[in-house]
N, C-alpha and C. Protein backbone atom coordinates (compact mmCIF):
# COMPACT_ATOMS: atom_id res chain seq x y z
N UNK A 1 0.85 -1.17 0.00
CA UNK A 1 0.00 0.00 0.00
C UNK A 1 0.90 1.23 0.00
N UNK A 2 0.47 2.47 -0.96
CA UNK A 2 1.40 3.43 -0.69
C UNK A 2 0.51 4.72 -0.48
N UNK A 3 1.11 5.33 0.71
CA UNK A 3 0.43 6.47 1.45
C UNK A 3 1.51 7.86 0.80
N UNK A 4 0.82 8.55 0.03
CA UNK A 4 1.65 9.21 -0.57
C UNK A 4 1.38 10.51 -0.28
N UNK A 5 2.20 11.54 -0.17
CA UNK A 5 2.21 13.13 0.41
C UNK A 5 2.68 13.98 -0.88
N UNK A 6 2.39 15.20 -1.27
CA UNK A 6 3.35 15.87 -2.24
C UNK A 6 2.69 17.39 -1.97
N UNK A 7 3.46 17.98 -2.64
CA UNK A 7 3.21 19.57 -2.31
C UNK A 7 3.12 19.69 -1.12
N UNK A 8 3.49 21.21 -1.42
CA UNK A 8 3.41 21.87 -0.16
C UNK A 8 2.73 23.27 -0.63
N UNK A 9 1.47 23.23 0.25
CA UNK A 9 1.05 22.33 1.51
C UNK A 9 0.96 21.08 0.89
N UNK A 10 1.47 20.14 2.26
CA UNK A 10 1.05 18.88 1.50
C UNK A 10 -0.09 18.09 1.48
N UNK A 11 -0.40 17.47 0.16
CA UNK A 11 -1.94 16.77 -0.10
C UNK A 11 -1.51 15.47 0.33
N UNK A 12 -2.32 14.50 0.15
CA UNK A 12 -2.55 13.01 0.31
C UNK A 12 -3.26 12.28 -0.87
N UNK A 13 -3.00 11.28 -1.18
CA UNK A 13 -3.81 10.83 -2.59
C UNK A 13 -4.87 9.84 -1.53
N UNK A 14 -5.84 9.54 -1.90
CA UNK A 14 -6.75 8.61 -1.65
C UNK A 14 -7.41 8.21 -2.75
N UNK A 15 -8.10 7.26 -3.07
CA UNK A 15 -8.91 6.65 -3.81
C UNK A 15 -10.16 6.03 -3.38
N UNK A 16 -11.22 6.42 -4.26
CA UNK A 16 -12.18 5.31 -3.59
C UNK A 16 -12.44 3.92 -5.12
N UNK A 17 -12.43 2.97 -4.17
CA UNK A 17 -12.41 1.49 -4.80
C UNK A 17 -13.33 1.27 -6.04
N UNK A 18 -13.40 0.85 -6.94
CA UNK A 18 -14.58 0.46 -7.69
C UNK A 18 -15.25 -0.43 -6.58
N UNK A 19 -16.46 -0.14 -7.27
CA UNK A 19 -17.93 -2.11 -7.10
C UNK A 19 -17.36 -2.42 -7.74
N UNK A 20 -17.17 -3.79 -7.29
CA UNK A 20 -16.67 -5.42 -7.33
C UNK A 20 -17.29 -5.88 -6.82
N UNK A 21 -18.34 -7.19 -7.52
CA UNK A 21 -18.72 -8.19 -6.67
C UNK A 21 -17.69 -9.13 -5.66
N UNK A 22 -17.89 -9.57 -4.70
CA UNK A 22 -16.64 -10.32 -3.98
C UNK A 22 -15.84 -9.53 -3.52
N UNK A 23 -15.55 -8.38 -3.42
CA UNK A 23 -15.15 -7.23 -2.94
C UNK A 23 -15.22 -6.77 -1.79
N UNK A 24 -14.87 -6.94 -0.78
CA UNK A 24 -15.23 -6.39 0.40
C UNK A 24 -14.90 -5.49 0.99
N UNK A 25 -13.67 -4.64 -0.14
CA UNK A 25 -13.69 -3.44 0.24
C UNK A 25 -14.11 -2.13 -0.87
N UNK A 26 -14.96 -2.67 -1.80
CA UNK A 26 -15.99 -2.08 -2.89
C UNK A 26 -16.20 -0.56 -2.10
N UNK A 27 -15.92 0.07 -3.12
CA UNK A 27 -16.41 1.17 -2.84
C UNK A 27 -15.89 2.50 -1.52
N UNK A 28 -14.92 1.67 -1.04
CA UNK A 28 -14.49 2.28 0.06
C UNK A 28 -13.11 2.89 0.07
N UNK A 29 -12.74 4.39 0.79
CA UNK A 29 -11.90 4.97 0.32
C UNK A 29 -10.74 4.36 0.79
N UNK A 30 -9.25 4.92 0.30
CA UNK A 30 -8.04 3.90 0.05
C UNK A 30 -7.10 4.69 -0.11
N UNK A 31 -6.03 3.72 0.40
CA UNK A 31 -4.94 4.13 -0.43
C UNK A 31 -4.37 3.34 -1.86
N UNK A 32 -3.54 3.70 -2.29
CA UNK A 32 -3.76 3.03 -3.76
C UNK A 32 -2.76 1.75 -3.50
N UNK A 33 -2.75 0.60 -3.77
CA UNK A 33 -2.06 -0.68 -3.28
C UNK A 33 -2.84 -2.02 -3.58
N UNK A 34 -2.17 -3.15 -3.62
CA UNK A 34 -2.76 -4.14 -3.87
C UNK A 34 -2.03 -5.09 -3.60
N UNK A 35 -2.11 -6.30 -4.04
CA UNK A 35 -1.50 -7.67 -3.74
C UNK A 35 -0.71 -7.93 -4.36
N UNK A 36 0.68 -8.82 -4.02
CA UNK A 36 1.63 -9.27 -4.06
C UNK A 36 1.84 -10.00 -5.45
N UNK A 37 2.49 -9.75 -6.11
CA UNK A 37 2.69 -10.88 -7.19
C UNK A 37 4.00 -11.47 -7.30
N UNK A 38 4.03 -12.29 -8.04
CA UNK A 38 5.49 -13.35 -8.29
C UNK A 38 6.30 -12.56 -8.66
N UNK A 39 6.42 -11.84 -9.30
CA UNK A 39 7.36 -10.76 -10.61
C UNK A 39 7.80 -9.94 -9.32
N UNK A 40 6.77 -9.18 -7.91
CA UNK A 40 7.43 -8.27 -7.33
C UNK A 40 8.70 -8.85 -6.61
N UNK A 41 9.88 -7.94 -6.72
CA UNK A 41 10.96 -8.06 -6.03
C UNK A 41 10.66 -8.10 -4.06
N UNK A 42 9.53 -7.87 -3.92
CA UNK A 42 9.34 -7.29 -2.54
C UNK A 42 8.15 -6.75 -2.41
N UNK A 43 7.85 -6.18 -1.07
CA UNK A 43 6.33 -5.30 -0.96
C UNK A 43 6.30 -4.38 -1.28
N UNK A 44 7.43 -3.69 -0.97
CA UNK A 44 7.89 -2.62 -1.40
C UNK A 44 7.66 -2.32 -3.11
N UNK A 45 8.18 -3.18 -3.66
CA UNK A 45 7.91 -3.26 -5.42
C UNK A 45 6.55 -3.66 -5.62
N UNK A 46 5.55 -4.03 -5.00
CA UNK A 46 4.09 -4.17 -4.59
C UNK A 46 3.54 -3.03 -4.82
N UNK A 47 4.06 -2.31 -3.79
CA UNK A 47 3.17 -1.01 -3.53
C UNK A 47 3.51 0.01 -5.15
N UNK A 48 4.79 -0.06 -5.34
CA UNK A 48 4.76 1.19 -6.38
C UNK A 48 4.20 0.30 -7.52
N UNK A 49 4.39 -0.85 -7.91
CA UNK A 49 3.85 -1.16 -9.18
C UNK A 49 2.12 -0.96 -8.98
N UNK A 50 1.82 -1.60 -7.75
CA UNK A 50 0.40 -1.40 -7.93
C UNK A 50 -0.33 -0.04 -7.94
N UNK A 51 0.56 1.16 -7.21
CA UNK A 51 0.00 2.41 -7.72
C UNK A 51 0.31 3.09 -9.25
N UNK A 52 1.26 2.73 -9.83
CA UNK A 52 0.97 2.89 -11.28
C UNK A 52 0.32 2.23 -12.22
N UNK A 53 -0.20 1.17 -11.45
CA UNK A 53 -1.21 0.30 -12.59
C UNK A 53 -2.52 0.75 -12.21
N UNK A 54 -3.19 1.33 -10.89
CA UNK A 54 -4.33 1.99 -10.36
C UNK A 54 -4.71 3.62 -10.57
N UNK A 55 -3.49 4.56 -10.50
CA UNK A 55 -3.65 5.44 -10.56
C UNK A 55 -2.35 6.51 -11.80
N UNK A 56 -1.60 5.82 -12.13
CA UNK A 56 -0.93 6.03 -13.12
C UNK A 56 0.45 6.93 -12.68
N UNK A 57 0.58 6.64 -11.13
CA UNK A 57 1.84 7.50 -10.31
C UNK A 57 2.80 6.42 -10.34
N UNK A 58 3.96 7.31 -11.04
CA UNK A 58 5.40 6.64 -11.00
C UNK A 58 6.22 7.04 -9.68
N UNK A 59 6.39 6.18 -8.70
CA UNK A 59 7.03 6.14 -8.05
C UNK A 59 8.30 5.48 -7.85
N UNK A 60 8.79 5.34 -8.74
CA UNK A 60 10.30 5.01 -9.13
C UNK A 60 11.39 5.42 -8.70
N UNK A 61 11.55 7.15 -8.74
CA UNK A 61 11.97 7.95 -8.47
C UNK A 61 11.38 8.46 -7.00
N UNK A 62 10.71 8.23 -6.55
CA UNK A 62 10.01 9.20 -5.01
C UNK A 62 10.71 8.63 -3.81
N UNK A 63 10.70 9.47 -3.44
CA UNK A 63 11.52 9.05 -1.90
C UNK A 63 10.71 8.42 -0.62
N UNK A 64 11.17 7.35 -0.25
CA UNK A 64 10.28 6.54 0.67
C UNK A 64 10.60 6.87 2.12
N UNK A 65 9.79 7.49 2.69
CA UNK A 65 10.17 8.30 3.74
C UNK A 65 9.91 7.05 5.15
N UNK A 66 9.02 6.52 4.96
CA UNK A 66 8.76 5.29 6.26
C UNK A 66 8.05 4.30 5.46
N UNK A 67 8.39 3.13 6.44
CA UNK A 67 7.32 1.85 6.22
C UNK A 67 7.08 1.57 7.74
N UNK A 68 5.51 1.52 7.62
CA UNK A 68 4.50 1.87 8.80
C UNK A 68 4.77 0.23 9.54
N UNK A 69 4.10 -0.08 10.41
CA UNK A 69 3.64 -1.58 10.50
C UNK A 69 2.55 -1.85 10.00
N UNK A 70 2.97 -3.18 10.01
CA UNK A 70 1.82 -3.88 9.05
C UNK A 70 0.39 -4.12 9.85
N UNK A 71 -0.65 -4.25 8.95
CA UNK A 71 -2.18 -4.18 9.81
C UNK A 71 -2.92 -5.46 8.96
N UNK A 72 -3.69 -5.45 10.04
CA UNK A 72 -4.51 -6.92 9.44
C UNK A 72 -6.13 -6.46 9.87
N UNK A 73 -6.97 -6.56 8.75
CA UNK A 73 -8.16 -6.40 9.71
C UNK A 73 -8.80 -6.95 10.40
N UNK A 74 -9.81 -6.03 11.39
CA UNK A 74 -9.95 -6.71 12.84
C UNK A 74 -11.35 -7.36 12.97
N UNK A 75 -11.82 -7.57 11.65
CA UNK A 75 -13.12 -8.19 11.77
C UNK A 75 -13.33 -9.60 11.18
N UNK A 76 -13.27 -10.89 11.74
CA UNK A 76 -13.34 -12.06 11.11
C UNK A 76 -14.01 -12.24 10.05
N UNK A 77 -15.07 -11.41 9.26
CA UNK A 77 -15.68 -11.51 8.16
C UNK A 77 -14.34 -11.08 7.06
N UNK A 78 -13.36 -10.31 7.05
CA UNK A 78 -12.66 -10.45 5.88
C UNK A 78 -11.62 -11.53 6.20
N UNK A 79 -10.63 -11.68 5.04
CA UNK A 79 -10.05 -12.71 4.51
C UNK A 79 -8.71 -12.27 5.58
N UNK A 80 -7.92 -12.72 6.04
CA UNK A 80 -6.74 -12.88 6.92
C UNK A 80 -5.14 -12.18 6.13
N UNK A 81 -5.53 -11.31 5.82
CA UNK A 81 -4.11 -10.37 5.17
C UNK A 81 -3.53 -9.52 6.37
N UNK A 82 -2.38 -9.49 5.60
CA UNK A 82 -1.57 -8.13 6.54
C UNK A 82 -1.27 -7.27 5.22
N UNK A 83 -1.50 -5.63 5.62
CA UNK A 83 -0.86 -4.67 4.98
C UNK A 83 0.46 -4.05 5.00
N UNK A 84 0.89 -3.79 4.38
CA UNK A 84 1.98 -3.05 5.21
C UNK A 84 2.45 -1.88 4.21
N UNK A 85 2.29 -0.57 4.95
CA UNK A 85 2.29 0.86 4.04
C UNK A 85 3.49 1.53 4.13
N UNK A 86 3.59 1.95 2.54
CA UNK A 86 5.08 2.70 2.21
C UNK A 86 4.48 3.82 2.33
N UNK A 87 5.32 4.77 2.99
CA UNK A 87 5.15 6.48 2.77
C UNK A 87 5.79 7.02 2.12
N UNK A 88 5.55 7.50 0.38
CA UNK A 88 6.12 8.42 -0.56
C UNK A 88 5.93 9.73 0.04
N UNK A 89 7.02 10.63 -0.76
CA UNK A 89 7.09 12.44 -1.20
C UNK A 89 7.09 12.58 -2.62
N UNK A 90 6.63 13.27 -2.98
CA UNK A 90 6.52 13.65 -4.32
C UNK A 90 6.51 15.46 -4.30
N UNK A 91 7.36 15.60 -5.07
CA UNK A 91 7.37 17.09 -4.89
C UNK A 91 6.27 17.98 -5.09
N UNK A 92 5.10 17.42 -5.82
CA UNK A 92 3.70 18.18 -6.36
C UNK A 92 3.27 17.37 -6.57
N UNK A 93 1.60 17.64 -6.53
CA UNK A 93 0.54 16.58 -6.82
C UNK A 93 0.78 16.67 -8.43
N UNK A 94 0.52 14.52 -8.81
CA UNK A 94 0.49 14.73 -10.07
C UNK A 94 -0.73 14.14 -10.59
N UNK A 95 -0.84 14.42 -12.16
CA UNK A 95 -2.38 13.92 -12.46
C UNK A 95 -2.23 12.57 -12.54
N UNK A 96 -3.45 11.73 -12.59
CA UNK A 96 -4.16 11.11 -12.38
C UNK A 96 -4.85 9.94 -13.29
N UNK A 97 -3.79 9.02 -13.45
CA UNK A 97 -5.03 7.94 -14.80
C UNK A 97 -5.01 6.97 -14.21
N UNK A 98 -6.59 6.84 -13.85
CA UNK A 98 -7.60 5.60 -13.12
C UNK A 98 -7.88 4.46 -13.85
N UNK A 99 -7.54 3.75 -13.15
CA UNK A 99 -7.91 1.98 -13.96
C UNK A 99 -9.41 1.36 -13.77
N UNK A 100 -9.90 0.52 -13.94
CA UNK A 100 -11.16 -0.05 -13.38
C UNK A 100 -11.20 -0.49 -11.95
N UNK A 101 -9.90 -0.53 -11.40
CA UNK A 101 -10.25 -0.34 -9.81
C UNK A 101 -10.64 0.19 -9.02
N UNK A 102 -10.48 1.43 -9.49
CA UNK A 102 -10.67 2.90 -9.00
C UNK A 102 -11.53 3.75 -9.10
N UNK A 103 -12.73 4.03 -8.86
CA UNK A 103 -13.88 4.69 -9.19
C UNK A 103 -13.51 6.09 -9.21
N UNK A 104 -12.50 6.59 -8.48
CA UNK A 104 -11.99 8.11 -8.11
C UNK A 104 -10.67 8.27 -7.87
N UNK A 105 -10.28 9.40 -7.48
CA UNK A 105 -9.16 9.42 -6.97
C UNK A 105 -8.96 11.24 -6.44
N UNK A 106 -8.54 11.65 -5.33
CA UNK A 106 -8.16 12.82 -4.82
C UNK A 106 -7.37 13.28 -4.40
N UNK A 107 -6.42 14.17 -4.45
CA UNK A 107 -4.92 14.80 -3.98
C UNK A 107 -5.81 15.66 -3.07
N UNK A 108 -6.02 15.32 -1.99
CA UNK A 108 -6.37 15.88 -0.77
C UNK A 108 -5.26 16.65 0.57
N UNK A 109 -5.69 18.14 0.63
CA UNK A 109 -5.20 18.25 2.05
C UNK A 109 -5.20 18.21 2.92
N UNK A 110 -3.81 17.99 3.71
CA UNK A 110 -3.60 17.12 5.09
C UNK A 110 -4.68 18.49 6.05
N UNK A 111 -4.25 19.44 5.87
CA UNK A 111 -5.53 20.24 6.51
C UNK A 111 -6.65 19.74 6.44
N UNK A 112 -7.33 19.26 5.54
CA UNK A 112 -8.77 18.74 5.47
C UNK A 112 -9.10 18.14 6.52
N UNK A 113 -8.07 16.58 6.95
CA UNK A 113 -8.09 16.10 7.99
C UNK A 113 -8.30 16.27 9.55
N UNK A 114 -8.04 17.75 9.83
CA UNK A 114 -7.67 18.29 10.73
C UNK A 114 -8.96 19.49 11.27
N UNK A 115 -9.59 19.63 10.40
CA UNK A 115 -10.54 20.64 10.41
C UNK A 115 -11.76 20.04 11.53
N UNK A 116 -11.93 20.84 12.34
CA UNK A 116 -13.07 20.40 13.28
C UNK A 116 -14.41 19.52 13.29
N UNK A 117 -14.85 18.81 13.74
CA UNK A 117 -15.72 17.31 13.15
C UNK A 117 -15.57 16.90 12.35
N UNK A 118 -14.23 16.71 12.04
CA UNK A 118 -14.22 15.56 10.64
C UNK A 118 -14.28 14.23 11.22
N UNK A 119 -13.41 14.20 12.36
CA UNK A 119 -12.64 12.90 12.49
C UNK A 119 -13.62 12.82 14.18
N UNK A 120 -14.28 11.46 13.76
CA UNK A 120 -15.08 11.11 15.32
C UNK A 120 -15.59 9.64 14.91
N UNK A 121 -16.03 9.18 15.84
CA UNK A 121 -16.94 7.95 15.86
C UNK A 121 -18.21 8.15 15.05
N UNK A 122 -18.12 6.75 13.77
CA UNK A 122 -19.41 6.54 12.96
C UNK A 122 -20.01 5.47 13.16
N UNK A 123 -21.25 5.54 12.81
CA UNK A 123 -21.97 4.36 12.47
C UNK A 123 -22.64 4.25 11.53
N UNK A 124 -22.83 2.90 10.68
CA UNK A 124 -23.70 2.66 9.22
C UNK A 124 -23.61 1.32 8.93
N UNK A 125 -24.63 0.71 8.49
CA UNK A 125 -24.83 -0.52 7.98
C UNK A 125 -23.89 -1.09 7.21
N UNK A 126 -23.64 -2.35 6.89
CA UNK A 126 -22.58 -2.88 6.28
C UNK A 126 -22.40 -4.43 6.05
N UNK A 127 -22.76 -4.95 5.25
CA UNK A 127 -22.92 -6.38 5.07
C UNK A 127 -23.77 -6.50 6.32
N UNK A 128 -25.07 -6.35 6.26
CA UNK A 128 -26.17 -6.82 7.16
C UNK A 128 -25.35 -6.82 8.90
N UNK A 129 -24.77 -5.91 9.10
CA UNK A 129 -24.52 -5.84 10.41
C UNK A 129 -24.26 -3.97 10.81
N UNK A 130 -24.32 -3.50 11.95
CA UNK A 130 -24.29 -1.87 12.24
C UNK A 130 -22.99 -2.04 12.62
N UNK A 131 -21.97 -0.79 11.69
CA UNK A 131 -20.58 -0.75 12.13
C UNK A 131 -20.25 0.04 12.66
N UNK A 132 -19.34 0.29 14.23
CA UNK A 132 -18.98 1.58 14.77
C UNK A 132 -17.59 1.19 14.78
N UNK A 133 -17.27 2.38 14.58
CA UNK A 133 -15.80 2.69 14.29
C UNK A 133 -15.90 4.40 14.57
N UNK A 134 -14.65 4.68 14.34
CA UNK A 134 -13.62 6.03 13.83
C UNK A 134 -13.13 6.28 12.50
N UNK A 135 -13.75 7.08 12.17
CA UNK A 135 -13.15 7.91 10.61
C UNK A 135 -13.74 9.25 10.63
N UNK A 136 -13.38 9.40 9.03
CA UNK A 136 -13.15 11.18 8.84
C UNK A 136 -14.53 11.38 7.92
N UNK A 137 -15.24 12.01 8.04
CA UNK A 137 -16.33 12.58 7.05
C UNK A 137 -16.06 13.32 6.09
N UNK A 138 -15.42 13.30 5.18
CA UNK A 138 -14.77 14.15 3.85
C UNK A 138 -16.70 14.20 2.90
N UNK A 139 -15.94 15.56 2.49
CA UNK A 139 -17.08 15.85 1.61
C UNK A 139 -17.24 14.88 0.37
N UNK A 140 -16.28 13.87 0.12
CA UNK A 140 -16.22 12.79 -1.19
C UNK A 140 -17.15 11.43 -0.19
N UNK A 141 -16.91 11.50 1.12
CA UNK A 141 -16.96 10.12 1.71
C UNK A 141 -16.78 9.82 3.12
N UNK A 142 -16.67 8.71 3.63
CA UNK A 142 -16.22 8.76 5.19
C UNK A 142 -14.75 7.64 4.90
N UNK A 143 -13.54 7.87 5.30
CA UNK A 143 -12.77 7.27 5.40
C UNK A 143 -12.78 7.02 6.94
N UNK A 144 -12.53 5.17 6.87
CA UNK A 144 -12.60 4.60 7.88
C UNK A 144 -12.09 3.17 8.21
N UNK A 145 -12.25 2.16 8.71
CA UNK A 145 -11.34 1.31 9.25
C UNK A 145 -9.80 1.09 8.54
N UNK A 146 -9.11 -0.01 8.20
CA UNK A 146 -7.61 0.17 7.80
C UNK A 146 -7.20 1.60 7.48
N UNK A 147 -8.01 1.93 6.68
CA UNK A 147 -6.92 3.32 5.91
C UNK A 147 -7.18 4.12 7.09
N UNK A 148 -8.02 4.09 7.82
CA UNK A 148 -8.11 5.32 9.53
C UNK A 148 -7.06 4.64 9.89
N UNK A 149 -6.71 3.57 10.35
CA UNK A 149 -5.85 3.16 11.18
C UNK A 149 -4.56 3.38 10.55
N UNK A 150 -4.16 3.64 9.58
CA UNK A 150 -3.14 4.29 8.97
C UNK A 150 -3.02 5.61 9.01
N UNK A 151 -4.03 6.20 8.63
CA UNK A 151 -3.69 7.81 8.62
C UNK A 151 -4.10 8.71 9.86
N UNK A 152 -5.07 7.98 10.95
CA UNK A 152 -4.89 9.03 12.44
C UNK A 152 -2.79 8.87 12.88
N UNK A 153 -2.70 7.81 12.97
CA UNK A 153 -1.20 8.29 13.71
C UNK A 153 -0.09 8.88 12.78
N UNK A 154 -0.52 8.72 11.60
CA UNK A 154 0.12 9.26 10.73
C UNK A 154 0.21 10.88 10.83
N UNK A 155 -0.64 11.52 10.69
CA UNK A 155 -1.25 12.73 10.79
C UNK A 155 -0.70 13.48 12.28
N UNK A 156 -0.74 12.32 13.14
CA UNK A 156 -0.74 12.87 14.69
C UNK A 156 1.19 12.50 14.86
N UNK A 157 2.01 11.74 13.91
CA UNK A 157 3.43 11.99 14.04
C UNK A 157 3.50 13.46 13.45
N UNK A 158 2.96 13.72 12.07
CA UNK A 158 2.94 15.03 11.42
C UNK A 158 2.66 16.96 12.10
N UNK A 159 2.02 16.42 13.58
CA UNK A 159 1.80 17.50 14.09
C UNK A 159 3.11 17.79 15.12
N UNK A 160 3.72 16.97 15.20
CA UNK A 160 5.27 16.70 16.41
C UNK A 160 6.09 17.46 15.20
């Protein structure tokens, strides 16, 4: 997965997922990343190939500032993965070519995050069960479980 920053001020890329049947994270916002293949050298070669095949960012060249720990989600209804997120710089937000994974995509600022009631406890239906959690209410969406759990401490090293 790659959690990527550029400009200054600096933005954040997110994505929200295509519908996919079998999908269980359809539709929900993201960072741009995917699964492992034979060809990758590493996770690391994971994360950047899969953001230029999703969103059309070459990260070849970008400087990898951290690799987070890895996360697994915490609800027995999904499948038993671990993530584990690279943090790019990119000197400026760049544009943008979306694959069929990707229903969207936004160079968002880290201010956004930060702005008063964004970020609190939600609730909403979800595969026939009521989900409470923590995320952010963005005017595109609510970002919430994994990618929250990536980007609150992220955000909260960024204010130190």
């Amino acid at each position: 997965m790659a959690v990527i920053l550029a400009g200054q001020p600096e933005s954040l890329l997110l994505i929200r997922r295509a519908e996919r049947d079998g999908d269980r994270w359809s539709g929900q916002l993201a960072f741009p990343g995917g699964r492992w293949s034979p060809g990758d050298r590493d996770l690391e070669a994971t994360a950047r190939r899969e953001t230029f095949e999703e969103v059309g960012v070459d990260l070849s060249a970008a400087a990898c500032l951290a690799v987070l720990a890895d996360l697994a989600p915490r609800t027995p209804v999904l499948p038993p993965i671990l993530v584990r997120p690279f943090v790019y710089a990119l000197p400026a937000p760049v544009p943008l070519t979306l694959n069929d994974e990707v229903a969207a995509a936004w160079w968002t600022p880290l201010a956004a995050f930060r702005r008063p009631g964004i970020y609190g406890p939600i609730e909403f239906p979800r595969y026939g069960t009521l989900v409470r959690s923590y995320g952010y209410q963005l005017e595109f969406g609510t970002l919430w479980g994994m990618t929250e759990r990536i980007l609150t401490p992220l955000l909260a090293s960024a204010k130190t």
